[in-house]
N, C-alpha and C. Protein backbone atom coordinates (compact mmCIF):
# COMPACT_ATOMS: atom_id res chain seq x y z
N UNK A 1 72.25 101.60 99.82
CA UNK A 1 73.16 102.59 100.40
C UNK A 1 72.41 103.49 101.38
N UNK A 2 72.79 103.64 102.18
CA UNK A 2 72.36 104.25 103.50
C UNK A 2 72.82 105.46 103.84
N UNK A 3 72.22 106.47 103.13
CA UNK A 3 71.80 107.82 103.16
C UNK A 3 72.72 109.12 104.71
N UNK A 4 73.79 109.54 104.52
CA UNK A 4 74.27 110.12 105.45
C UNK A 4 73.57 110.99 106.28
N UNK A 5 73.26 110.98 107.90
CA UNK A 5 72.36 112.32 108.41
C UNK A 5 72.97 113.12 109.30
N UNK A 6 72.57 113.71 109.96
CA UNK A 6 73.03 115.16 110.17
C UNK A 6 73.49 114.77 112.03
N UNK A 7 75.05 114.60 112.79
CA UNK A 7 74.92 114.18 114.05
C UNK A 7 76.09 113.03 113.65
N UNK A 8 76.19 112.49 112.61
CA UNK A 8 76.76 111.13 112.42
C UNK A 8 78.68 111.48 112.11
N UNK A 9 79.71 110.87 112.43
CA UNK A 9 80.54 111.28 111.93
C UNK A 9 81.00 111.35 110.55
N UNK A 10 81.64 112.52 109.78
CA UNK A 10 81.77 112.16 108.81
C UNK A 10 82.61 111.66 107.94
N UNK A 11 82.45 110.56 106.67
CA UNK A 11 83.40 109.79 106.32
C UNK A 11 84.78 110.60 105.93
N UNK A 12 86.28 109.63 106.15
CA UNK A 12 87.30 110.21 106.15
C UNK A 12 87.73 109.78 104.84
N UNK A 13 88.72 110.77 104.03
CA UNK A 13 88.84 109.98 102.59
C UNK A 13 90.28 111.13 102.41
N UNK A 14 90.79 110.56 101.61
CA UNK A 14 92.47 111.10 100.98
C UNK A 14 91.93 111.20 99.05
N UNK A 15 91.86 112.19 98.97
CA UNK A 15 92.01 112.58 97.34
C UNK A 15 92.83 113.57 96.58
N UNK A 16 93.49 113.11 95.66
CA UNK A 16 94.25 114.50 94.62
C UNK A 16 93.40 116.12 94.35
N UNK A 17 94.17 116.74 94.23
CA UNK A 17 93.37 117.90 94.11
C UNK A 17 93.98 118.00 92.71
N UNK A 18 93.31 119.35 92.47
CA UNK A 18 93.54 119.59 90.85
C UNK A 18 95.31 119.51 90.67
N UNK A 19 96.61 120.22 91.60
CA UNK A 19 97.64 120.00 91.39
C UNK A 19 98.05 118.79 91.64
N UNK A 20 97.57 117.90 91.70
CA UNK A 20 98.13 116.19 92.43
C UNK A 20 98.42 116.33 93.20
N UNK A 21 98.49 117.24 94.21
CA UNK A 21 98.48 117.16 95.89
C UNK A 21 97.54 116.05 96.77
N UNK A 22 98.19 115.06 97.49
CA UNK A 22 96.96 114.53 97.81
C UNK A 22 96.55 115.31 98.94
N UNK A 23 95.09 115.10 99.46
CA UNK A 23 94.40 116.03 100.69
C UNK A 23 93.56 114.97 101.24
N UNK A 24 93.90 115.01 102.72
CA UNK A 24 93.05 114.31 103.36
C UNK A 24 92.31 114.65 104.63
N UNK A 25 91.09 114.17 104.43
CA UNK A 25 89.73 115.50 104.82
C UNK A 25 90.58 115.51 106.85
N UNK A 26 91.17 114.31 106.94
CA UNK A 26 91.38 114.39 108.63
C UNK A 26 92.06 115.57 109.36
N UNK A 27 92.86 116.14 108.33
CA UNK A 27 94.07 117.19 108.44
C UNK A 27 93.60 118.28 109.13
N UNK A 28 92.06 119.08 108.65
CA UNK A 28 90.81 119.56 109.02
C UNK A 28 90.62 119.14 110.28
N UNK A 29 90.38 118.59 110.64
CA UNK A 29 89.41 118.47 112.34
C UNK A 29 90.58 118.72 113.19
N UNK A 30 89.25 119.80 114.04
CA UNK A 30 89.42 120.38 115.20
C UNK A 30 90.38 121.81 114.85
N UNK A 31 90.33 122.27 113.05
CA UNK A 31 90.68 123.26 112.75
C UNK A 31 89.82 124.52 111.86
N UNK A 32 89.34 123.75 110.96
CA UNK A 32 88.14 123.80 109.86
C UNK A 32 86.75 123.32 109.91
N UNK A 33 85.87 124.42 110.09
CA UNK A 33 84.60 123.68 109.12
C UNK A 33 84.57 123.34 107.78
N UNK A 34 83.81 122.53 107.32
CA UNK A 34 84.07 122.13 106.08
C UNK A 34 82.66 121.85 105.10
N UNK A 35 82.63 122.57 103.71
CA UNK A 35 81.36 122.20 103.07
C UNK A 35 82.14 121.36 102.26
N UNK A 36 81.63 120.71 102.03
CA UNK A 36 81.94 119.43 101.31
C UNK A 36 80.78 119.10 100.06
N UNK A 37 81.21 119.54 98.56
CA UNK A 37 79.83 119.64 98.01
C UNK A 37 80.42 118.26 96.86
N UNK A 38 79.33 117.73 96.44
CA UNK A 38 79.81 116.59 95.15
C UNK A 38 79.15 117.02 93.81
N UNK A 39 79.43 117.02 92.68
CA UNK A 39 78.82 117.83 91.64
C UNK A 39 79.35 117.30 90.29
N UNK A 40 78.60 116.89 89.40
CA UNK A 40 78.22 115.88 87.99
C UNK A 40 79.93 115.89 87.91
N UNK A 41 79.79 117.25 87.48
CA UNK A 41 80.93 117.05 86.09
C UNK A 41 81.67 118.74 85.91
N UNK A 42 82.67 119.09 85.53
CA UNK A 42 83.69 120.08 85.52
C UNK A 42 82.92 120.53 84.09
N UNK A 43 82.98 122.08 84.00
CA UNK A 43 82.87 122.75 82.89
C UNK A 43 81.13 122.23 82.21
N UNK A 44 80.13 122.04 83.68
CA UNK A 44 79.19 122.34 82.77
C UNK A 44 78.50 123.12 83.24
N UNK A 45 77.22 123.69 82.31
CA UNK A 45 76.50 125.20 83.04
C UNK A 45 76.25 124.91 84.44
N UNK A 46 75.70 123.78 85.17
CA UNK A 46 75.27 124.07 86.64
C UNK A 46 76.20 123.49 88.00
N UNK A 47 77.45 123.27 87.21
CA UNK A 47 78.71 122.84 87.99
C UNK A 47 79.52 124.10 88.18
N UNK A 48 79.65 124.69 86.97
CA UNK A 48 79.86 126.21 86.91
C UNK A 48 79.57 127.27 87.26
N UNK A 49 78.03 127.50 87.65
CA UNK A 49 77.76 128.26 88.47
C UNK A 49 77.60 128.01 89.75
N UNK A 50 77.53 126.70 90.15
CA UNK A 50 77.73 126.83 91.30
C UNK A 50 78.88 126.97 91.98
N UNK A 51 80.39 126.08 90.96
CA UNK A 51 81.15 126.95 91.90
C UNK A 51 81.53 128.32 91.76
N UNK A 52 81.22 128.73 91.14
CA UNK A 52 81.58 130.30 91.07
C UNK A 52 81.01 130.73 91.66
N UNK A 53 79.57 130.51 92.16
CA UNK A 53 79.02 130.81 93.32
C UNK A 53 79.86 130.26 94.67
N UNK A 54 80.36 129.43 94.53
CA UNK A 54 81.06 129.13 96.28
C UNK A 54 82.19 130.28 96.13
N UNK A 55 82.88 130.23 95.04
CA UNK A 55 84.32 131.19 94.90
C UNK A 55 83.45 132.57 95.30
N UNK A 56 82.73 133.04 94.66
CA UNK A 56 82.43 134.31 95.34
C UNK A 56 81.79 134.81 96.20
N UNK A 57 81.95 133.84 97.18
CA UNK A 57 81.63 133.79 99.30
C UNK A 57 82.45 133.34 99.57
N UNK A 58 84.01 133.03 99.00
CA UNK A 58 85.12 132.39 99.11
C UNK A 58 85.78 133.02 100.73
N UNK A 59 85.40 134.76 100.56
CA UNK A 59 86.09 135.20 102.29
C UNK A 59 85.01 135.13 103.28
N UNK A 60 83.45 134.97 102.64
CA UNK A 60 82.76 135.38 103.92
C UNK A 60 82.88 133.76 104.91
N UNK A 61 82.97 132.70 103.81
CA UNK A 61 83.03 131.41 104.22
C UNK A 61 84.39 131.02 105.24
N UNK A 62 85.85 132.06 104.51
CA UNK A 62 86.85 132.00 105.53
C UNK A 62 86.68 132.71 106.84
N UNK A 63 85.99 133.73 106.53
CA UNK A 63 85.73 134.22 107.95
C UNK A 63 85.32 133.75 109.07
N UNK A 64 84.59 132.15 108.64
CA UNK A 64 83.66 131.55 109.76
C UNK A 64 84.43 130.25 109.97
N UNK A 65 85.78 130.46 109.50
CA UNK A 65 86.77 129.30 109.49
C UNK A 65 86.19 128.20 108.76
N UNK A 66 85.74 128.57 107.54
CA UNK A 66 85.13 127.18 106.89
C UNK A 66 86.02 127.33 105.46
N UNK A 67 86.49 125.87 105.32
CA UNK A 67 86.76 125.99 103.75
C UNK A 67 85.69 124.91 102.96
N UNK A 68 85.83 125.41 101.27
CA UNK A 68 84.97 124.59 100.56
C UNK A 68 85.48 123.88 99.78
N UNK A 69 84.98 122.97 99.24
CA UNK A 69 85.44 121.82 98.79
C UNK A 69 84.96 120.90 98.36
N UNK A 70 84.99 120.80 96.63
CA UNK A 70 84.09 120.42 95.43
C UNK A 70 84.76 118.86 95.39
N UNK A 71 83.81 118.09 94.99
CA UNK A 71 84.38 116.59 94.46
C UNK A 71 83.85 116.31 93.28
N UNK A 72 83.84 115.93 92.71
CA UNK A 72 83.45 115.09 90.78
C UNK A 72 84.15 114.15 90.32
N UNK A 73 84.11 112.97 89.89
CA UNK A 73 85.18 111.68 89.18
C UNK A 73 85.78 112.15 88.46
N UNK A 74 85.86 113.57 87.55
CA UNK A 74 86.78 114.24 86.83
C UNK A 74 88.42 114.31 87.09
N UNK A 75 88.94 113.80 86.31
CA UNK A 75 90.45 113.68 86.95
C UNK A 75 91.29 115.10 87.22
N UNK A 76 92.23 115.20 87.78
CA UNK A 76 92.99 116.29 88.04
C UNK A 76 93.04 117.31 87.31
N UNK A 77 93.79 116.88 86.05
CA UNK A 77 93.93 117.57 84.70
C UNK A 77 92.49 118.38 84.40
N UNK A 78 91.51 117.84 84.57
CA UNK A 78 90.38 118.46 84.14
C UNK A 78 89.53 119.89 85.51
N UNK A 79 90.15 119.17 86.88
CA UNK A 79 89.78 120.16 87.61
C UNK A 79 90.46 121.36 87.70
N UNK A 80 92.27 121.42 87.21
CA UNK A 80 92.78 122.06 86.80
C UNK A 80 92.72 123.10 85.96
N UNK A 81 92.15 122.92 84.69
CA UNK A 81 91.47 123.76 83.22
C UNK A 81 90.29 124.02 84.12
N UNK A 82 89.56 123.50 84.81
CA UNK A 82 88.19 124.13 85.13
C UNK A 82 88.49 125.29 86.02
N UNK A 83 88.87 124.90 86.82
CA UNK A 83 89.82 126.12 88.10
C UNK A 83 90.39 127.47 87.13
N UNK A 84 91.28 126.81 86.55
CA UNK A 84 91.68 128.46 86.07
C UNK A 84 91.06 128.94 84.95
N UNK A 85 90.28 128.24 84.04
CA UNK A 85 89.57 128.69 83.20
C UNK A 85 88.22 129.88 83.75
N UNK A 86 87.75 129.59 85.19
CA UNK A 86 86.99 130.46 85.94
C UNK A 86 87.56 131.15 87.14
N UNK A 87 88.61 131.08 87.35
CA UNK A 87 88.90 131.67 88.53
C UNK A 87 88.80 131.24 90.00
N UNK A 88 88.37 129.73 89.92
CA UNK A 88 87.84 129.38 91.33
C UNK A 88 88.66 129.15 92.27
N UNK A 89 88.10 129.40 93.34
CA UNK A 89 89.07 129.39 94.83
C UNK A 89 88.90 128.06 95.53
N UNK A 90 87.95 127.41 95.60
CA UNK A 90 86.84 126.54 95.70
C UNK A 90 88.45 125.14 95.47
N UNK A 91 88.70 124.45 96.54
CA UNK A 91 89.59 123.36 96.86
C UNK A 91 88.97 122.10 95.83
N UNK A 92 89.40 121.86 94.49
CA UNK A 92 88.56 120.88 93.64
C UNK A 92 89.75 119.78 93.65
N UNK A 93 88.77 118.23 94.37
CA UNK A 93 89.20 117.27 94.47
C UNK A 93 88.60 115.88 93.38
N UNK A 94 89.50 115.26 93.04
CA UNK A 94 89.48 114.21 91.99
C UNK A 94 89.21 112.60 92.68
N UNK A 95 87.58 112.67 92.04
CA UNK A 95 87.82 111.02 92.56
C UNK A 95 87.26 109.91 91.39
N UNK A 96 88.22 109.81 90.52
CA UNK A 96 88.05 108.67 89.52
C UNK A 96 87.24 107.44 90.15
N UNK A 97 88.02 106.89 91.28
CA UNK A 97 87.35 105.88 91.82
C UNK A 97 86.15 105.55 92.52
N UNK A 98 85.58 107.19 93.00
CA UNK A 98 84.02 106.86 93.41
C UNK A 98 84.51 106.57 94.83
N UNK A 99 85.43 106.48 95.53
CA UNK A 99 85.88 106.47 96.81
C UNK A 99 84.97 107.15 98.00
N UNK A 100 85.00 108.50 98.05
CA UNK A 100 84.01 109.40 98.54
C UNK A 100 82.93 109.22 98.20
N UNK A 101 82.28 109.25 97.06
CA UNK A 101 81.19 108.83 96.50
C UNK A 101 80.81 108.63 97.41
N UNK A 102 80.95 107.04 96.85
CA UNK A 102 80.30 106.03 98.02
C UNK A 102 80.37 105.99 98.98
N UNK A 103 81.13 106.59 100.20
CA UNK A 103 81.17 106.68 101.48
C UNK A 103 80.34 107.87 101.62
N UNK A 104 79.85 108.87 100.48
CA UNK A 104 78.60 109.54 101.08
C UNK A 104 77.34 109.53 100.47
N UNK A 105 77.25 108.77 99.95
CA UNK A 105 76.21 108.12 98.92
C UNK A 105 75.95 109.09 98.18
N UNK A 106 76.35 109.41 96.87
CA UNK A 106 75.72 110.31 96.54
C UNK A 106 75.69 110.04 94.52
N UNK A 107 76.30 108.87 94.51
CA UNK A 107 76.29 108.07 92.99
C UNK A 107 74.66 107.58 93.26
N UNK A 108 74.09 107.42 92.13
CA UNK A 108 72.75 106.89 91.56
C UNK A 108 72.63 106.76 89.80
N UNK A 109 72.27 105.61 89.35
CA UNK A 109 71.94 105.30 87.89
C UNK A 109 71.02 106.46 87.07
N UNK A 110 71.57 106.95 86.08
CA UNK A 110 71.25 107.58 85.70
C UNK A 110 70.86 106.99 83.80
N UNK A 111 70.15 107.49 83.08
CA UNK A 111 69.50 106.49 81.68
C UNK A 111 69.98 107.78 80.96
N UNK A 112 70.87 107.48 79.90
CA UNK A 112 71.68 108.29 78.88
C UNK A 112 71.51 107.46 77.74
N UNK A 113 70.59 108.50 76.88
CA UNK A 113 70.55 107.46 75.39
C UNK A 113 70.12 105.89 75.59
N UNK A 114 69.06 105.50 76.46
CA UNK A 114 68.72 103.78 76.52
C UNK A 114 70.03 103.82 77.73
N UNK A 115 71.37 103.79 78.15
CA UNK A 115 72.04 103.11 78.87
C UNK A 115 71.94 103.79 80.15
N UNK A 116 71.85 102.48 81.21
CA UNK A 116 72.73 103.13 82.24
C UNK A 116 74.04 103.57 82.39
N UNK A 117 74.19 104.74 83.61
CA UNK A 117 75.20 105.04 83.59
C UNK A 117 75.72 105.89 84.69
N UNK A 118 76.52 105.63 85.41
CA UNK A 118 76.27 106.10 86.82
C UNK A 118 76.86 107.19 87.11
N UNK A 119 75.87 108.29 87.64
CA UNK A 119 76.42 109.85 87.94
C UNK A 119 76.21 110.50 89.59
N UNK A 120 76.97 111.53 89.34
CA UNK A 120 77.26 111.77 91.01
C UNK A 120 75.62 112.79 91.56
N UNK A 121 74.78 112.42 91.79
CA UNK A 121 73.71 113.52 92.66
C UNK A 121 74.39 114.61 93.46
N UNK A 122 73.75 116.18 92.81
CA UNK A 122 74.63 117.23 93.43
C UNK A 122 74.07 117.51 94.84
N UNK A 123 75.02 117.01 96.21
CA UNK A 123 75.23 116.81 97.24
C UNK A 123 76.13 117.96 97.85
N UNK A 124 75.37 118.24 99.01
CA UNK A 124 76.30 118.70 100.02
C UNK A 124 76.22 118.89 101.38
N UNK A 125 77.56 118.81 101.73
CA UNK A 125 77.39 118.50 103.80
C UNK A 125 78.46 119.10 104.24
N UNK A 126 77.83 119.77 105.22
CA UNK A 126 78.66 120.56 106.26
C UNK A 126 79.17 119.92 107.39
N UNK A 127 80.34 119.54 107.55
CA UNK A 127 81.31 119.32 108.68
C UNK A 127 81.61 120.22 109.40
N UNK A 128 81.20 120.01 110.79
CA UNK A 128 81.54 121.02 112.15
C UNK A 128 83.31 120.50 111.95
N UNK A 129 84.39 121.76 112.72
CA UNK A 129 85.37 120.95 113.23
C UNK A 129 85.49 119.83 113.96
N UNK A 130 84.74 119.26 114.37
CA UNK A 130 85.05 117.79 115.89
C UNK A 130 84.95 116.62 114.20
N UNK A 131 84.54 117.42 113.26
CA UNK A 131 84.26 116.24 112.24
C UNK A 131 82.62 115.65 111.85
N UNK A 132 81.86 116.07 112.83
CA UNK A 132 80.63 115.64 112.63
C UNK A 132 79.78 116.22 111.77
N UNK A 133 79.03 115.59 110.82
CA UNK A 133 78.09 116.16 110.01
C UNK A 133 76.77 117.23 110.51
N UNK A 134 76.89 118.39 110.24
CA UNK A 134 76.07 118.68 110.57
C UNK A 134 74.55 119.27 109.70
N UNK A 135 74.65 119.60 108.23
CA UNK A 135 73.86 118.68 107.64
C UNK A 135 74.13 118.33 106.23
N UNK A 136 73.54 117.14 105.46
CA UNK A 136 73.65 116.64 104.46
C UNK A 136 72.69 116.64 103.76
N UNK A 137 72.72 117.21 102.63
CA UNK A 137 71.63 117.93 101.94
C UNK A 137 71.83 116.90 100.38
N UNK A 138 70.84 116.51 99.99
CA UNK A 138 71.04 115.36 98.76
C UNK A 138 69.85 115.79 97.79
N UNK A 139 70.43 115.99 96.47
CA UNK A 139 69.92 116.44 95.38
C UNK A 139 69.43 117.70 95.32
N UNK A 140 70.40 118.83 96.03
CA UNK A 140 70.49 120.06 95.60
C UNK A 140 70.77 120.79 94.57
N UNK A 141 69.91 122.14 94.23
CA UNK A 141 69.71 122.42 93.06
C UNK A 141 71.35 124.09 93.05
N UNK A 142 71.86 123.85 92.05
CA UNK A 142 73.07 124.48 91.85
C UNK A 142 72.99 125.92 92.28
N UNK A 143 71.99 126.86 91.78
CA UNK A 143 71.70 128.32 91.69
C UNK A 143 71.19 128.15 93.09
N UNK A 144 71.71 129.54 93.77
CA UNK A 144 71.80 130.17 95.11
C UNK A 144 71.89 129.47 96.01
N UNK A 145 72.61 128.12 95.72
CA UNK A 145 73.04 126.98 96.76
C UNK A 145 74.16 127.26 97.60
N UNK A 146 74.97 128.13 97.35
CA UNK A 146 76.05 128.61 97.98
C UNK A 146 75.89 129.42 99.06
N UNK A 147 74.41 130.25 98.54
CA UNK A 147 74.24 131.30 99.89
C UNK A 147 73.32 130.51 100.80
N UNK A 148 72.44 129.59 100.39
CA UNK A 148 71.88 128.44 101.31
C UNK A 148 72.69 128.44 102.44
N UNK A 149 74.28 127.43 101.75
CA UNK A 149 74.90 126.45 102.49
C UNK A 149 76.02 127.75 103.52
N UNK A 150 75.99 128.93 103.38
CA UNK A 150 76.84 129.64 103.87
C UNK A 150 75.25 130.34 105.34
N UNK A 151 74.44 130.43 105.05
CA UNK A 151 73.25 130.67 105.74
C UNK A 151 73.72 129.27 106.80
N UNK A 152 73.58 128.41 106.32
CA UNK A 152 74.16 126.78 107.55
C UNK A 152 75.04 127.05 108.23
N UNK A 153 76.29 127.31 107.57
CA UNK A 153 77.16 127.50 108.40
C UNK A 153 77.24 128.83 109.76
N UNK A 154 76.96 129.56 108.91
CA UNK A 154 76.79 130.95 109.97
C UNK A 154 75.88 130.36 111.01
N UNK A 155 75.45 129.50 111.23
CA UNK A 155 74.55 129.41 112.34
C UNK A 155 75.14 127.80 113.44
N UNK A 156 77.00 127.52 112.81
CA UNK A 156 77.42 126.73 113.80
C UNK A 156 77.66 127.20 114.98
């Protein structure tokens, strides 16, 4: 799998959000910047703070016309309870199928108890409006990743 970089366009994909709305990232261009982050799993300590860290830069991020926007294989129902169980503002999209995933590489084998087992690497990439990546950051660490990725943007 061939590693997304920073200049390249970025992949287009249609996913449910926590209400079964579907959303599709194209709707965005040439309106929105876009962080686009991918992250294990709903309701655990470093999925949790990080988005609560995006939710609370939730206006400085609108201010720069950027919205954010979490992905995990966690189904709807579960991004749902995660959302209002914390308060997040943070656009959480459902991809059972690994769809996105894989169009931004960001699945890798992971060894649980002796088995493999394949989990999402916490990823994230900033989309200019025209759609182009401008950068993609792979195996980022959760805590003060939000003010990182808002430091990126302020400087489109």
């Amino acid at each position: 799998m061939t590693l997304l970089q920073a200049g390249m366009d970025a992949p287009q994909f249609e996913l449910p959000d926590a209400d079964m709305q579907m959303f599709n990232l194209a709707t965005l261009q040439g309106k929105k910047n876009i962080v686009l982050y991918f992250y294990p799993k709903d309701d655990t300590p470093g999925c949790t703070m990080q988005a609560n860290e995006f939710t609370a830069l939730d206006d400085d991020f609108a201010s720069l016309d950027t919205i954010v926007i979490g992905v995990s294989r966690d189904e709807c129902l579960s991004h749902a309870e995660f959302r209002d169980k914390y308060g997040l503002s943070v656009l959480l999209l459902s991809d059972t199928e690994s769809i996105a995933c894989k169009k931004y590489g960001v699945l890798y084998d992971k060894e649980v108890d002796g088995h493999k087992k394949v989990s999402i690497q916490r990823s994230t990439f900033v989309i200019d409006k025209q759609g182009k990546l401008r950068h993609a950051l792979y195996g980022v660490h959760a805590h003060g990743h939000a003010t990182e990725v808002f430091n990126l943007v302020k400087e489109l």
